[in-house]
C-alpha atoms as a PDB file:
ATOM      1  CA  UNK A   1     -57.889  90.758-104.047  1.00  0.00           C
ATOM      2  CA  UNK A   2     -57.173  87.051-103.508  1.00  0.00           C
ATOM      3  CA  UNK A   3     -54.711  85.612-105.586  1.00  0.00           C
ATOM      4  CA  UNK A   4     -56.119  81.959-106.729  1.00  0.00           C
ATOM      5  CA  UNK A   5     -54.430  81.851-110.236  1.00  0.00           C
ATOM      6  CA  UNK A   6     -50.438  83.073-110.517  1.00  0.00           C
ATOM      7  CA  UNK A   7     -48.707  82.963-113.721  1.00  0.00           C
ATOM      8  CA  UNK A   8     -44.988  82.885-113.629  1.00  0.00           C
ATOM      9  CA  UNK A   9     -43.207  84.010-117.132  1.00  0.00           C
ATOM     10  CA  UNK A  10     -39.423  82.099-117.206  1.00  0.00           C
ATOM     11  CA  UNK A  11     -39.089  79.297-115.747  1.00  0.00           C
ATOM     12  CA  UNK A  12     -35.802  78.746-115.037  1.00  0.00           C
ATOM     13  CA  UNK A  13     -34.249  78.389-111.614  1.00  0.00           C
ATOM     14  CA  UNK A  14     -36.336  80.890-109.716  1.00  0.00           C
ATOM     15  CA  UNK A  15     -39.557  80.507-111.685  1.00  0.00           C
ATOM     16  CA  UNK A  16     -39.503  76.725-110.439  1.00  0.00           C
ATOM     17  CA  UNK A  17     -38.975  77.612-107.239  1.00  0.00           C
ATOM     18  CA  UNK A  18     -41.697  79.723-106.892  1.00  0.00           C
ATOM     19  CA  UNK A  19     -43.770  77.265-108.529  1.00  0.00           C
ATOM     20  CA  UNK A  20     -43.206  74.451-106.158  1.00  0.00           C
ATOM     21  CA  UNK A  21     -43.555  76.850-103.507  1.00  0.00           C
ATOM     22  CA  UNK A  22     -46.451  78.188-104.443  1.00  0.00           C
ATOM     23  CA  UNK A  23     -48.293  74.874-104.898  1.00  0.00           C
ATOM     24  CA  UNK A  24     -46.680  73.315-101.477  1.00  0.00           C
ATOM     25  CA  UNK A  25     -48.774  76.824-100.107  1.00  0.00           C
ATOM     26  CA  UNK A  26     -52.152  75.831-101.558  1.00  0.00           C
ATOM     27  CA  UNK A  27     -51.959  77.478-105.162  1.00  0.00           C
ATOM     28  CA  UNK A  28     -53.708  74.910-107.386  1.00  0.00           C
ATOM     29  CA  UNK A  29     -53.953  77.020-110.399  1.00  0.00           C
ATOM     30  CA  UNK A  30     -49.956  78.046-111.633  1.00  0.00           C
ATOM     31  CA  UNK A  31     -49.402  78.636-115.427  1.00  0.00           C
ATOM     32  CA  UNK A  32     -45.930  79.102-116.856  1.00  0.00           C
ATOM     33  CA  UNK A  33     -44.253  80.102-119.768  1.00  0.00           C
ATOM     34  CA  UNK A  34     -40.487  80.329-120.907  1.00  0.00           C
ATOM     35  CA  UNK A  35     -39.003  80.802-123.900  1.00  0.00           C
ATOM     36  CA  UNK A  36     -36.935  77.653-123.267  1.00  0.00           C
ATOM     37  CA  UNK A  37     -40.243  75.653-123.762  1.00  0.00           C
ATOM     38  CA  UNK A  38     -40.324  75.370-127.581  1.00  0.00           C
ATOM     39  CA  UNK A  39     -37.006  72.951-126.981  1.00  0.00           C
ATOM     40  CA  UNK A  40     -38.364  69.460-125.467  1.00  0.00           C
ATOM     41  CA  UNK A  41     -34.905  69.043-124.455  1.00  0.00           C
ATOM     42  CA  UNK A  42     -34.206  71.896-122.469  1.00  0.00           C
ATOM     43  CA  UNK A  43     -34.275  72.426-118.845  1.00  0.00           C
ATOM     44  CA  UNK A  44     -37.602  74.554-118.551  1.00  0.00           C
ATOM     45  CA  UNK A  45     -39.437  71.591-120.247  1.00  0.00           C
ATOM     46  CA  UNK A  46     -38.083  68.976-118.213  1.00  0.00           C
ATOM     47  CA  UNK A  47     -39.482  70.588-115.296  1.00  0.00           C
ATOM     48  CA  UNK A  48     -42.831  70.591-116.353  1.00  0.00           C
ATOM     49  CA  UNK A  49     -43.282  66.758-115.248  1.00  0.00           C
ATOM     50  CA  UNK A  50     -43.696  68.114-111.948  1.00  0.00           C
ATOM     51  CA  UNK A  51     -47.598  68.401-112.751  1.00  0.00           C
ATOM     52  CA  UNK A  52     -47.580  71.537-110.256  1.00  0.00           C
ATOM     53  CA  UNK A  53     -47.758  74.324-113.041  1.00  0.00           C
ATOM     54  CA  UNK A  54     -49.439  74.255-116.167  1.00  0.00           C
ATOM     55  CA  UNK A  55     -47.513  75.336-119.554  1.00  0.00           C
ATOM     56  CA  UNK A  56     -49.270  78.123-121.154  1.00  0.00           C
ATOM     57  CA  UNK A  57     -49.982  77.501-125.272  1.00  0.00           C
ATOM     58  CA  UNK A  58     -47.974  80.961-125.270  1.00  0.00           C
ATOM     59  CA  UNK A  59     -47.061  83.850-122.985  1.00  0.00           C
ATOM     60  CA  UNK A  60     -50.490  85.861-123.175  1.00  0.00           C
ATOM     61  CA  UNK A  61     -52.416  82.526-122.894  1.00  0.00           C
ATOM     62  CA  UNK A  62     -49.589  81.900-119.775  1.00  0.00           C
ATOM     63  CA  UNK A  63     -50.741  85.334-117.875  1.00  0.00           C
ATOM     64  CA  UNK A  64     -54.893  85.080-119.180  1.00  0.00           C
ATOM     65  CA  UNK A  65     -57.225  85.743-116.363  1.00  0.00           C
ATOM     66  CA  UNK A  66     -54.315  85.711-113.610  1.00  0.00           C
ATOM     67  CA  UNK A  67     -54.263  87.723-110.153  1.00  0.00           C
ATOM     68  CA  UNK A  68     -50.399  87.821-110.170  1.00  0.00           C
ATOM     69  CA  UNK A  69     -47.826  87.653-113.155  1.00  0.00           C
ATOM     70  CA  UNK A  70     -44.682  86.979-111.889  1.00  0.00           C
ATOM     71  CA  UNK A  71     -41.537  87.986-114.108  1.00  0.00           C
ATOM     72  CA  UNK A  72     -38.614  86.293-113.607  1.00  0.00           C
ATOM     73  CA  UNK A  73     -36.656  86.483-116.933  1.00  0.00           C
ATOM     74  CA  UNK A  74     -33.099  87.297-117.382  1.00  0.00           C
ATOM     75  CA  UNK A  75     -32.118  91.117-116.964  1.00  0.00           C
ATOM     76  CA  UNK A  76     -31.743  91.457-120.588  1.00  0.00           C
ATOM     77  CA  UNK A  77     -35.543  90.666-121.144  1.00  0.00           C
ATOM     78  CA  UNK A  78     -37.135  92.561-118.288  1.00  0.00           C
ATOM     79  CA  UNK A  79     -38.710  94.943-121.109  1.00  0.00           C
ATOM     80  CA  UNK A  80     -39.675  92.391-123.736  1.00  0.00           C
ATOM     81  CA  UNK A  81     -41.137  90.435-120.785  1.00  0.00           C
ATOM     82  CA  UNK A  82     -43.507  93.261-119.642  1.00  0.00           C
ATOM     83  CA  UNK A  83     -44.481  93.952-123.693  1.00  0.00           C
ATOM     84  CA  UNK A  84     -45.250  90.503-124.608  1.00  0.00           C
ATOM     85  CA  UNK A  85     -48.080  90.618-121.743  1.00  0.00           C
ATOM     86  CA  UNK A  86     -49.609  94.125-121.819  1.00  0.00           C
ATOM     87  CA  UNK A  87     -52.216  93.452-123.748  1.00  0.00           C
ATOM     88  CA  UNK A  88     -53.334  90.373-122.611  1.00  0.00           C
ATOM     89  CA  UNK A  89     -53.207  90.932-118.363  1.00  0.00           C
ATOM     90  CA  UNK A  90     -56.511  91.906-116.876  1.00  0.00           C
ATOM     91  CA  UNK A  91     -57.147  94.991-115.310  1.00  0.00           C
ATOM     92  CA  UNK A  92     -55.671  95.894-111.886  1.00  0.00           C
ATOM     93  CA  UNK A  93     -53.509  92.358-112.174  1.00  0.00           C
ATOM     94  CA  UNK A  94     -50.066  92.512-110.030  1.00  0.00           C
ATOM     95  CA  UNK A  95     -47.232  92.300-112.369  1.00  0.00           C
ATOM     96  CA  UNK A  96     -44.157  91.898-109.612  1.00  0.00           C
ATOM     97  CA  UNK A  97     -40.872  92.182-111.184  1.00  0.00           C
ATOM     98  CA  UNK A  98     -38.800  90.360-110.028  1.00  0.00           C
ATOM     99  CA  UNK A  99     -35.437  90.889-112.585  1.00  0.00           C
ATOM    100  CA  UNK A 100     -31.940  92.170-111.539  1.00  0.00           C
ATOM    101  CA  UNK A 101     -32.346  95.304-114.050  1.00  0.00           C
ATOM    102  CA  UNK A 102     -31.750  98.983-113.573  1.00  0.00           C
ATOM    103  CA  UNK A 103     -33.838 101.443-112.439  1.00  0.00           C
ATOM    104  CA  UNK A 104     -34.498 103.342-115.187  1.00  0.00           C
ATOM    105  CA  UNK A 105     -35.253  99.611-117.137  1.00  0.00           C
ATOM    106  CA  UNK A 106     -37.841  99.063-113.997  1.00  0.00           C
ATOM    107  CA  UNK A 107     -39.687 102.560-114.537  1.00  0.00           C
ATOM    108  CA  UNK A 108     -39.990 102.005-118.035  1.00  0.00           C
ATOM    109  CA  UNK A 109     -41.612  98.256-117.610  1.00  0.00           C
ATOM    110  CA  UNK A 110     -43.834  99.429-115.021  1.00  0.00           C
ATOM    111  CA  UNK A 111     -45.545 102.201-117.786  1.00  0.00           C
ATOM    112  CA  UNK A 112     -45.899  99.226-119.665  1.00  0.00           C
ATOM    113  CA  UNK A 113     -47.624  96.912-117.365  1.00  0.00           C
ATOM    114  CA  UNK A 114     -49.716 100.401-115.462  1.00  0.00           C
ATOM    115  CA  UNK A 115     -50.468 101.801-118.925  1.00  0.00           C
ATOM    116  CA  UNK A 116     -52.074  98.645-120.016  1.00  0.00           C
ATOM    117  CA  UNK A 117     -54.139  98.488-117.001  1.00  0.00           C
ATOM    118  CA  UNK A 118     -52.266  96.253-114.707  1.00  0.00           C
ATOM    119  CA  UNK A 119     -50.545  97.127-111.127  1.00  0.00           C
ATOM    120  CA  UNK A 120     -46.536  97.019-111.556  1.00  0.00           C
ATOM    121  CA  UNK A 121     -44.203  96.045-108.119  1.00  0.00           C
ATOM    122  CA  UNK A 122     -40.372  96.257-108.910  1.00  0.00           C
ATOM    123  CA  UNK A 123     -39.490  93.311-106.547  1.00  0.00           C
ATOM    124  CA  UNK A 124     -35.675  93.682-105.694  1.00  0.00           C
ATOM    125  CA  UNK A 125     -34.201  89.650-104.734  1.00  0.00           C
ATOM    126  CA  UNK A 126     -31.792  90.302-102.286  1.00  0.00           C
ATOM    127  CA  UNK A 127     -29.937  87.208-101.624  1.00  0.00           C
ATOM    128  CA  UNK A 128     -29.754  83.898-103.081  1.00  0.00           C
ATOM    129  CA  UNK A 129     -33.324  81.991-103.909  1.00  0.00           C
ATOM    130  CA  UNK A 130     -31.832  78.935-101.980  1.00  0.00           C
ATOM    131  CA  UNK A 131     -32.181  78.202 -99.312  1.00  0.00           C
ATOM    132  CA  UNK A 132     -34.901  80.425 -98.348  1.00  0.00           C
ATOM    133  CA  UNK A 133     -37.150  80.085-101.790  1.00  0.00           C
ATOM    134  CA  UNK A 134     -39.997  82.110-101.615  1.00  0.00           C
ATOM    135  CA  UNK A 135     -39.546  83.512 -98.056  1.00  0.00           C
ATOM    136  CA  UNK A 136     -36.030  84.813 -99.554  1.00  0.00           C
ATOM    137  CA  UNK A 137     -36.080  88.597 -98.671  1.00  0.00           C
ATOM    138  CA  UNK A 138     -37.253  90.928-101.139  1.00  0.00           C
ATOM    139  CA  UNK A 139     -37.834  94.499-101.298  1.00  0.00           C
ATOM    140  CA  UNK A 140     -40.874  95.480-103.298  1.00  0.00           C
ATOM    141  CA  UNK A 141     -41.387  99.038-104.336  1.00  0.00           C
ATOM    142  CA  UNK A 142     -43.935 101.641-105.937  1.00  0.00           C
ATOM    143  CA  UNK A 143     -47.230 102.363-105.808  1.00  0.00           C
ATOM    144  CA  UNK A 144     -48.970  99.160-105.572  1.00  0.00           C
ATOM    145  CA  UNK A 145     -46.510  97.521-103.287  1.00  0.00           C
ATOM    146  CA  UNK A 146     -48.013  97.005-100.268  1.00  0.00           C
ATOM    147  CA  UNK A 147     -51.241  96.216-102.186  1.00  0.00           C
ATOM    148  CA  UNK A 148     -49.441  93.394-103.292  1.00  0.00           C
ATOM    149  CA  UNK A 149     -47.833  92.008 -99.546  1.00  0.00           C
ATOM    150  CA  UNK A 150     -51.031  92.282 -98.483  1.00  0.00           C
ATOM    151  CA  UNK A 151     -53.039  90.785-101.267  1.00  0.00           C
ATOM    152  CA  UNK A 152     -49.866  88.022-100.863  1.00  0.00           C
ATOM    153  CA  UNK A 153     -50.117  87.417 -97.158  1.00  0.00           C
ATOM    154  CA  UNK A 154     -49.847  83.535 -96.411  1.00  0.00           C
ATOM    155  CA  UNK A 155     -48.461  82.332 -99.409  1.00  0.00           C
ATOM    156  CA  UNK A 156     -44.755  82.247 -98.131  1.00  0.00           C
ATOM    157  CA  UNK A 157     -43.475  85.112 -99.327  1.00  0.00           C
ATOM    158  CA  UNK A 158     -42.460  85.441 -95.703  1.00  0.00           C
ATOM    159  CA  UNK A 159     -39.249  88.021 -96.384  1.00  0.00           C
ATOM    160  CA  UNK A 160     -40.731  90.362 -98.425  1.00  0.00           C
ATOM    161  CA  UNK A 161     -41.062  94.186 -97.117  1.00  0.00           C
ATOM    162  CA  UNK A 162     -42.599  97.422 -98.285  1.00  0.00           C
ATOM    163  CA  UNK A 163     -39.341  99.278 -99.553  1.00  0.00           C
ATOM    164  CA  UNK A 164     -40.347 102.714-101.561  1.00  0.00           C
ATOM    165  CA  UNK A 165     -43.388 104.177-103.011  1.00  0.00           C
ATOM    166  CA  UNK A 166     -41.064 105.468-106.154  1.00  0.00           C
ATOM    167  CA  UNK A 167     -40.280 103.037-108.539  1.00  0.00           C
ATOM    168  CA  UNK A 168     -36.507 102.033-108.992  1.00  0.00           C
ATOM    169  CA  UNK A 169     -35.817 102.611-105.611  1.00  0.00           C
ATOM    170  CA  UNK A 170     -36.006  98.509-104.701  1.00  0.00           C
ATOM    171  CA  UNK A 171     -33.803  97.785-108.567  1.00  0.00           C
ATOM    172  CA  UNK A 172     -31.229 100.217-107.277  1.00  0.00           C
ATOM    173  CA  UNK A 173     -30.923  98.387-103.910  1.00  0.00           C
ATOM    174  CA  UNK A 174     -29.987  95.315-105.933  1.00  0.00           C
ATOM    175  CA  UNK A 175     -27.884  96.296-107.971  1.00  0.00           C
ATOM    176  CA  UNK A 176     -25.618  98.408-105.638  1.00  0.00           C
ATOM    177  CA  UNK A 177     -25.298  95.021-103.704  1.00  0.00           C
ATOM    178  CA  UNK A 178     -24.607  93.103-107.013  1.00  0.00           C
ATOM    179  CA  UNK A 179     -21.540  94.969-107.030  1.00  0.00           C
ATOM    180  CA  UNK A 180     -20.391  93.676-104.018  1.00  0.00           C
ATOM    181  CA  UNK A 181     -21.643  90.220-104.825  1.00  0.00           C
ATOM    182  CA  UNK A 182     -20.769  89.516-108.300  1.00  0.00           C
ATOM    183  CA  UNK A 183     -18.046  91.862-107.680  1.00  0.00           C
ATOM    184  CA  UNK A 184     -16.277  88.854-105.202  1.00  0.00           C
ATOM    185  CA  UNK A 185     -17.345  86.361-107.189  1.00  0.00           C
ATOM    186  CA  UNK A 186     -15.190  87.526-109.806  1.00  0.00           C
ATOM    187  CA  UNK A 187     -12.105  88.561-107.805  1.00  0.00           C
ATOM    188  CA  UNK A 188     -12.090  85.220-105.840  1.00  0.00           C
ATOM    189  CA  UNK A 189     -11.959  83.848-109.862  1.00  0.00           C
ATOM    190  CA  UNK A 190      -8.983  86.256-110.817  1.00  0.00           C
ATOM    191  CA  UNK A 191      -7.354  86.100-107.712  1.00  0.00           C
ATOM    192  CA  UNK A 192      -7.495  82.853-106.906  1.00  0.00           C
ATOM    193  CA  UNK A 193      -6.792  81.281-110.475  1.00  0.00           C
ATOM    194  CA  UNK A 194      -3.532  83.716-110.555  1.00  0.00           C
ATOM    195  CA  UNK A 195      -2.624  82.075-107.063  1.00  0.00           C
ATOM    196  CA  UNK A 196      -3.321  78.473-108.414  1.00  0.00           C
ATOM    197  CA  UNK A 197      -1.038  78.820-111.221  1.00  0.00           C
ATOM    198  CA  UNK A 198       2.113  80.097-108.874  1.00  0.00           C
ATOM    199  CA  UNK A 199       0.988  77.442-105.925  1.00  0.00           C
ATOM    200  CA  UNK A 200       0.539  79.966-103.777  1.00  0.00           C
ATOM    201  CA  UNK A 201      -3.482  79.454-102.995  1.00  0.00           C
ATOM    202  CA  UNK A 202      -3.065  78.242 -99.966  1.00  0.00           C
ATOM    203  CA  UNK A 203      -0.957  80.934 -98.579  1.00  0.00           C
ATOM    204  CA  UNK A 204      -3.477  83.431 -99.807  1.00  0.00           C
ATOM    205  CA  UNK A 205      -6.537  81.369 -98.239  1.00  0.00           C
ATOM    206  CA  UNK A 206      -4.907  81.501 -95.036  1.00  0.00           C
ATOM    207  CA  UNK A 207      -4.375  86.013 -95.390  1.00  0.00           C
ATOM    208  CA  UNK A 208      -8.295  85.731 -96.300  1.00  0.00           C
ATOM    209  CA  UNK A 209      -9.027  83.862 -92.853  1.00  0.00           C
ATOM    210  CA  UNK A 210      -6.851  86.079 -91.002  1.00  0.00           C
ATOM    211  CA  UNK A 211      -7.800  89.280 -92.342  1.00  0.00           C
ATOM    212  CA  UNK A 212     -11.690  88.339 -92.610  1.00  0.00           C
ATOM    213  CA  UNK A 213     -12.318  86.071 -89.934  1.00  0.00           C
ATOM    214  CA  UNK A 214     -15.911  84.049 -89.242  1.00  0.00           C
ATOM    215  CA  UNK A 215     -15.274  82.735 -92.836  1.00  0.00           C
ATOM    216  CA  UNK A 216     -14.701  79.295 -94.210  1.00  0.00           C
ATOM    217  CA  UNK A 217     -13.186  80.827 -97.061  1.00  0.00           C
ATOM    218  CA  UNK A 218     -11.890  77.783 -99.361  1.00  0.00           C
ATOM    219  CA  UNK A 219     -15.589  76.856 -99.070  1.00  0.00           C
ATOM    220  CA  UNK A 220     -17.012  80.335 -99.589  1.00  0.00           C
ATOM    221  CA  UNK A 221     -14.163  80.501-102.161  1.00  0.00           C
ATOM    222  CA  UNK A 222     -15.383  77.341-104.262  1.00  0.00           C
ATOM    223  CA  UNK A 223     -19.333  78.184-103.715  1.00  0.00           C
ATOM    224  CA  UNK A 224     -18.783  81.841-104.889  1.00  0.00           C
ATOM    225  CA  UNK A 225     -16.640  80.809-107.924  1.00  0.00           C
ATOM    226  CA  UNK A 226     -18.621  77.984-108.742  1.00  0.00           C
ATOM    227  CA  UNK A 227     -22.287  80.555-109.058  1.00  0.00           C
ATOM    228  CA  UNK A 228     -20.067  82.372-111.321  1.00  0.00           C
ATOM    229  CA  UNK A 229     -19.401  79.318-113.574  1.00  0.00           C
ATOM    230  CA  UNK A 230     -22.592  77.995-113.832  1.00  0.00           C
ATOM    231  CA  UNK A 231     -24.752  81.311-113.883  1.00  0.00           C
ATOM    232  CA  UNK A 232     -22.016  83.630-115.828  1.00  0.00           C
ATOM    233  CA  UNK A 233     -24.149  84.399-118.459  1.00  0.00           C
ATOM    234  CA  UNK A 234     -26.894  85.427-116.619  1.00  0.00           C
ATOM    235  CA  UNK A 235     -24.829  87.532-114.244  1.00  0.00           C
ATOM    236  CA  UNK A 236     -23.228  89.698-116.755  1.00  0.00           C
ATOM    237  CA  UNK A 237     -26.923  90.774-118.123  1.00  0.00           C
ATOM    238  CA  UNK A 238     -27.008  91.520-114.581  1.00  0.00           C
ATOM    239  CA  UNK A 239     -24.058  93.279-114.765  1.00  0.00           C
ATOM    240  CA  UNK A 240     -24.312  95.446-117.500  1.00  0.00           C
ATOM    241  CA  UNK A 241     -27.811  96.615-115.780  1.00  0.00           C
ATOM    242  CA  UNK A 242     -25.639  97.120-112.704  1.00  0.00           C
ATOM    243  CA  UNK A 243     -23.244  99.777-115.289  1.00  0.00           C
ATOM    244  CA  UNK A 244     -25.958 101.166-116.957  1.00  0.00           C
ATOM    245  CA  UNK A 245     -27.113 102.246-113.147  1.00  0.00           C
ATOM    246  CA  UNK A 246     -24.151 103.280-111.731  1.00  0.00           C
ATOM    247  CA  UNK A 247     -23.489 105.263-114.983  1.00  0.00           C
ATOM    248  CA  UNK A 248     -26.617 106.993-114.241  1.00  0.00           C
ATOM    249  CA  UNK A 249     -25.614 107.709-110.606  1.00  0.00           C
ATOM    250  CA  UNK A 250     -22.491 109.689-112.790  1.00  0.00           C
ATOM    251  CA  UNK A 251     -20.126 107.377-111.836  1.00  0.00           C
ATOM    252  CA  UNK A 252     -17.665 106.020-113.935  1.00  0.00           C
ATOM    253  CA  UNK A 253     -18.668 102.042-113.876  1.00  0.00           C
ATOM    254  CA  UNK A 254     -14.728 100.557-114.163  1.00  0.00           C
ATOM    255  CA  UNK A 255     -15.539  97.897-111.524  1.00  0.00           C
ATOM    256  CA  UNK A 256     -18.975  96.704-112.776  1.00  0.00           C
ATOM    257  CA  UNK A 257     -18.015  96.872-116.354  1.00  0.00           C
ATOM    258  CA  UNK A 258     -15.326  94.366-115.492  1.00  0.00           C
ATOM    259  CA  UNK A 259     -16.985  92.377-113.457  1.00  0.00           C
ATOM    260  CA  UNK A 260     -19.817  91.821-116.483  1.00  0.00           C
ATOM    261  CA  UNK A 261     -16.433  90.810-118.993  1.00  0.00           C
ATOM    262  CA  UNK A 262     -15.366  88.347-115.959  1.00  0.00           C
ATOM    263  CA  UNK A 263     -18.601  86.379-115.399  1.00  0.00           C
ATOM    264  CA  UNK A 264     -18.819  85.862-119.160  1.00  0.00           C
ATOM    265  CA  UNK A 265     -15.735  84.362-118.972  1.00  0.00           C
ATOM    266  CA  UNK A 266     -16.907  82.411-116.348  1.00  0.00           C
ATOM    267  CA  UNK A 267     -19.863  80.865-118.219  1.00  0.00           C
ATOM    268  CA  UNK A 268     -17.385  79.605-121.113  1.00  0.00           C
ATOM    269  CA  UNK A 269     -15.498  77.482-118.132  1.00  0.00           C
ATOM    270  CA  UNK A 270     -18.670  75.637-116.889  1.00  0.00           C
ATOM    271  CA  UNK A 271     -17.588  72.531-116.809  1.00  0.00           C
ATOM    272  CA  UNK A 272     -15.587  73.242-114.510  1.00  0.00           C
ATOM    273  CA  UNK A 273     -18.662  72.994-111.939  1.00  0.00           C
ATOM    274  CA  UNK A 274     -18.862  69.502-111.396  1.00  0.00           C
ATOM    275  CA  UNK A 275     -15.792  69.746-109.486  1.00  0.00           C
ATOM    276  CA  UNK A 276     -16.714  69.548-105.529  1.00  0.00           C
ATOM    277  CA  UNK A 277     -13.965  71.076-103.741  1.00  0.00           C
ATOM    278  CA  UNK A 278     -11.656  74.308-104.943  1.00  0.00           C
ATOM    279  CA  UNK A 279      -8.597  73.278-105.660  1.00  0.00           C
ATOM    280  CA  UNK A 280      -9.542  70.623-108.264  1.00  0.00           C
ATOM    281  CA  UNK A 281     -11.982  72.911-109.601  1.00  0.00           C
ATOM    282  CA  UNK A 282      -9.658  75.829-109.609  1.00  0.00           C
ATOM    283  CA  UNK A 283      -7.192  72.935-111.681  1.00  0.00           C
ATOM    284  CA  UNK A 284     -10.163  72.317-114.517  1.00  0.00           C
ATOM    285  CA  UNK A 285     -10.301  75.760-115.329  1.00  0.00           C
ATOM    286  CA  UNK A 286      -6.501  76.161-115.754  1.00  0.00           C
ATOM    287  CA  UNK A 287      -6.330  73.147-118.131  1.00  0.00           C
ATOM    288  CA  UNK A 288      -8.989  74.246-119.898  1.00  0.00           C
ATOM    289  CA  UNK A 289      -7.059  77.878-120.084  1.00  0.00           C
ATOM    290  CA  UNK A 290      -3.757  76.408-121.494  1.00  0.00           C
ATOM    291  CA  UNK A 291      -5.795  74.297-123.813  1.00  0.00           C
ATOM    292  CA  UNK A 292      -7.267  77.037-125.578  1.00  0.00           C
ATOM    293  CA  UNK A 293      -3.674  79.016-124.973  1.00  0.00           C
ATOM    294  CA  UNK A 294      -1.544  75.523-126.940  1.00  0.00           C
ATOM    295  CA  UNK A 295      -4.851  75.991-129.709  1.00  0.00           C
ATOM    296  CA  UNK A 296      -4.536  79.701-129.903  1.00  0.00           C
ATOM    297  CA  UNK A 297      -7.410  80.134-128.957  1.00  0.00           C
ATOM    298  CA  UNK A 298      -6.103  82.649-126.259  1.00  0.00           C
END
């Protein structure tokens, strides 16, 4: 199959990425649709003035007559993604997946997409979108995996490999190293707002570059934090996927269940952000903390 027409549902972040991707790799027909795009205002709709995608009237008019429907919605909305489009995908259209959720959330949106007709790839991301965009690696899984690398071959996605034939295999991947990820992003927070307040940071920095060295850690430190701050929200969807599969696994989930508490917290201290080194950014949260604290708020 060649894939001529790609429809991307969300259109945050990632889903513009792709998009401008995509089009830089000789897609000329790229549909979108987000949620987001009923407010003018919001940052979805904004990035429509690109003129490289083309906003659907809705989702099922978004995904009509496409080769590949992309999904790149929050965690939370990996299943109501997949049902909004069943009945309107073609047959034998790709649907890669491309949301941090668990596997049993996967297997149940791929009987969605397969039972309507379509050909579902759980697509694990596994690292950041920047600064690799679409050749970021990914591990796609199930039956119609390779189907789709092949079927994909020369668009860019130059980092994505075969993974599993079973589905959840790739979504379990992810989130074990979400653990890890999200998992220092919120210990750097705790740990290194605690050592802010007692002006001991810098000592603790320093233990950090001795005991893990290769690492600029005050930058690491403020680029780690600072994902937390302005992604929180989405992270602890991500999160509580990450529980829900380590629950599954029979393991008690006391770290990720934390961590999912922490990056909400995070998201409430945004502002925070536009702060470009870590001390002073590490400062804005703590003011904003004994704000709320003097309001009792806390």
């Amino acid at each position: 199959m060649t894939l001529s027409r790609i429809a991307l549902i969300g259109f945050g972040e990632v889903g513009q990425i792709l998009g401008k991707d995509l089009a830089a790799n000789g897609i000329e027909d790229i549909s979108a649709w987000d949620l987001k795009f009923d407010d003018t205002d919001s940052g979805p709709s904004h990035a429509l003035t690109g003129n490289y995608v083309t906003a659907g009237a809705d989702v099922r008019d978004a995904v009509r007559d496409a080769d590949l429907v992309i999904s790149a919605v929050t965690a939370a909305q990996t299943i109501a993604a997949a049902q909004s489009v069943a009945d309107a995908i073609r047959p034998d259209v790709f649907f890669a997946d491309m949301n941090s959720a668990s596997p049993s959330v996967k297997t149940k949106a791929a009987a969605i997409i397969n039972d309507a007709g379509g050909r579902y790839v759980d697509v694990a991301v596994m690292a950041p979108i920047t600064p690799k965009r679409l050749a970021t690696p990914m591990l796609m899984g199930g039956p119609h995996a390779q189907a789709l690398i092949d079927a994909a071959s020369g668009l860019g996605f130059d980092g994505a490999v075969f993974f599993d034939d079973a589905y959840g295999k790739a979504a379990a991947a992810k989130m074990c190293r979400s653990i890890v990820v999200k998992g220092m992003e919120a210990l750097l927070t705790e740990a290194l707002l605690t050592a802010r307040h007692y002006r001991v940071d810098a000592s603790v920095i320093a233990s950090l570059d001795d005991l893990f060295p290769g690492q600029d850690w005050d930058r690491l430190a403020h680029y780690m934090i600072a994902r937390s701050l302005e992604h929180g929200a989405r992270r602890a969807e991500e999160m509580r996927e990450v529980a829900q599969t380590v629950s599954e696994a029979n393991v008690a989930p006391l770290m990720s269940a934390a961590c999912a508490e922490r990056q909400d917290w995070a998201a409430a201290h945004k502002a925070a952000i536009n702060e470009a080194e870590l001390i002073p950014m590490l400062d804005a949260i703590l003011k904003t903390i004994q704000a709320d604290k003097d309001a009792g708020a806390c």
